[in-house]
Protein backbone atom coordinates (compact mmCIF):
# COMPACT_ATOMS: atom_id res chain seq x y z
CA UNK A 1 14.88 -7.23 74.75
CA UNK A 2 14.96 -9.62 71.77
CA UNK A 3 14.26 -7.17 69.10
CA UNK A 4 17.67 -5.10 70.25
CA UNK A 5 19.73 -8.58 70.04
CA UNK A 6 18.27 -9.47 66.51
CA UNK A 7 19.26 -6.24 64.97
CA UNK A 8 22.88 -6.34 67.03
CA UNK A 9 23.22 -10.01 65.22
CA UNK A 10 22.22 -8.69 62.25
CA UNK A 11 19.53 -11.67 61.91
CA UNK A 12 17.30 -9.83 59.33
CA UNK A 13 14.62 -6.84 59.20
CA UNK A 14 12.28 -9.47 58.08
CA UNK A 15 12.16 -10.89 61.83
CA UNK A 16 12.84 -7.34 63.28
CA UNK A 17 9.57 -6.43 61.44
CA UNK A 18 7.85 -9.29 62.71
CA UNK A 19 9.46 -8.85 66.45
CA UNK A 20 7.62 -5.43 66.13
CA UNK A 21 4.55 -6.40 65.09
CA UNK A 22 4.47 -8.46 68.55
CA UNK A 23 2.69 -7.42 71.27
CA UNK A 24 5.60 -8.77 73.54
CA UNK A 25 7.82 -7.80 71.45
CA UNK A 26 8.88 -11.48 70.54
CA UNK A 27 9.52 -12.77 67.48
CA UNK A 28 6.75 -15.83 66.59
CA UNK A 29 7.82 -19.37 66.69
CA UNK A 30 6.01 -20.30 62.93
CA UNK A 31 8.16 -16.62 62.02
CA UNK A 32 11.30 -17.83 63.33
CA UNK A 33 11.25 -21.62 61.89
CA UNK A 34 10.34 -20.11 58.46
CA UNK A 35 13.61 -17.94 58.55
CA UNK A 36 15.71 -20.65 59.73
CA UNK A 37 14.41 -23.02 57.27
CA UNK A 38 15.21 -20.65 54.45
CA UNK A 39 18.67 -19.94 56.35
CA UNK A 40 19.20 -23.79 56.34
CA UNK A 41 17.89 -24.58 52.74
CA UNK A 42 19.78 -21.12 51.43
CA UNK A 43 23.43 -22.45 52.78
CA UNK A 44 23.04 -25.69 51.30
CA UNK A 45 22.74 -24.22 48.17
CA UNK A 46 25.55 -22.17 48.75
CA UNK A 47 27.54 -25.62 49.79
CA UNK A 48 26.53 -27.03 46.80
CA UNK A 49 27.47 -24.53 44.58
CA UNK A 50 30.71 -24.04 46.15
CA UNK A 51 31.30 -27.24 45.30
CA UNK A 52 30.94 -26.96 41.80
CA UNK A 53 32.58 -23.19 41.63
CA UNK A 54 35.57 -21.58 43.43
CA UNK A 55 33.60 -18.42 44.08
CA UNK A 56 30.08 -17.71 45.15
CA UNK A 57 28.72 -14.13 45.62
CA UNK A 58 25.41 -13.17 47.78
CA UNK A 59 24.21 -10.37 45.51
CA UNK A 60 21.00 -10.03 47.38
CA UNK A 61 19.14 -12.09 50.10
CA UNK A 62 15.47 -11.32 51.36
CA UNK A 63 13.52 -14.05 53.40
CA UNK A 64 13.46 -17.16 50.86
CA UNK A 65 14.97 -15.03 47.46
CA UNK A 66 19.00 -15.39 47.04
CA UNK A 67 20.43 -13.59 44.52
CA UNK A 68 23.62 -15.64 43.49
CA UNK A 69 26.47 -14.78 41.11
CA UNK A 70 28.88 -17.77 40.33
CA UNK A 71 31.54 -17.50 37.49
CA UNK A 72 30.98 -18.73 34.05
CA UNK A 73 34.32 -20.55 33.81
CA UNK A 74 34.07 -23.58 31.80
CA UNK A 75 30.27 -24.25 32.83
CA UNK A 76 27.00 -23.46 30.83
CA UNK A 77 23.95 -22.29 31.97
CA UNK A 78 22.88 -25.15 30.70
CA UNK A 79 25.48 -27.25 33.00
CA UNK A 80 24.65 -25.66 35.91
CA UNK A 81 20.32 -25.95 35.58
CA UNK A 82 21.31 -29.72 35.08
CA UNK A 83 23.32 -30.16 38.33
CA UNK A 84 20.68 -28.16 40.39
CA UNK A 85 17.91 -30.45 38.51
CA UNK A 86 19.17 -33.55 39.51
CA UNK A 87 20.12 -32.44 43.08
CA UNK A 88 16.68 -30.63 43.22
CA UNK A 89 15.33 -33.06 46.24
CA UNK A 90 18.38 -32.75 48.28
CA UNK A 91 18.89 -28.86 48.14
CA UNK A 92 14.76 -28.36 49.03
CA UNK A 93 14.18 -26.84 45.74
């Protein structure tokens, strides 16, 4: 059944939860393509950040919500709000 292969993949207890919720115990199309489009938006951030820093932690991740932790380094806050500003369009933000 699908819900036993999402939580064996570890895909997320956001689409377990929905999987549930189905009657056929099938996660919904609009459900899935919402996850993978955060998925997909969420690891281009984390491309482009790696890009800018040599380390990149996943504090927390829920649905759409990353919690990120990237070094200070040589970089401001100020720096770093800039970058993501100006790549805004590209990264879905």
């Amino acid at each position: 059944m699908i819900i036993e292969q999402i939580r064996r993949d570890g895909m997320g207890a956001d689409i377990v939860n929905e999987a549930e919720m189905d009657t056929n115990g099938e996660v919904r199309l609009r459900n899935l393509m919402e996850f993978l489009r955060a998925q997909t938006l969420g690891f281009g951030i984390l491309k482009f950040l790696t890009s800018h820093f040599d380390k990149v932690e996943i504090l927390e991740h829920c649905g759409e919500f990353f919690k990120l932790r990237v070094p200070k380094d040589d970089k401001t806050i100020g720096w770093l709000f800039g970058r993501l500003e100006q790549a805004k369009r590209d990264l879905g933000i």
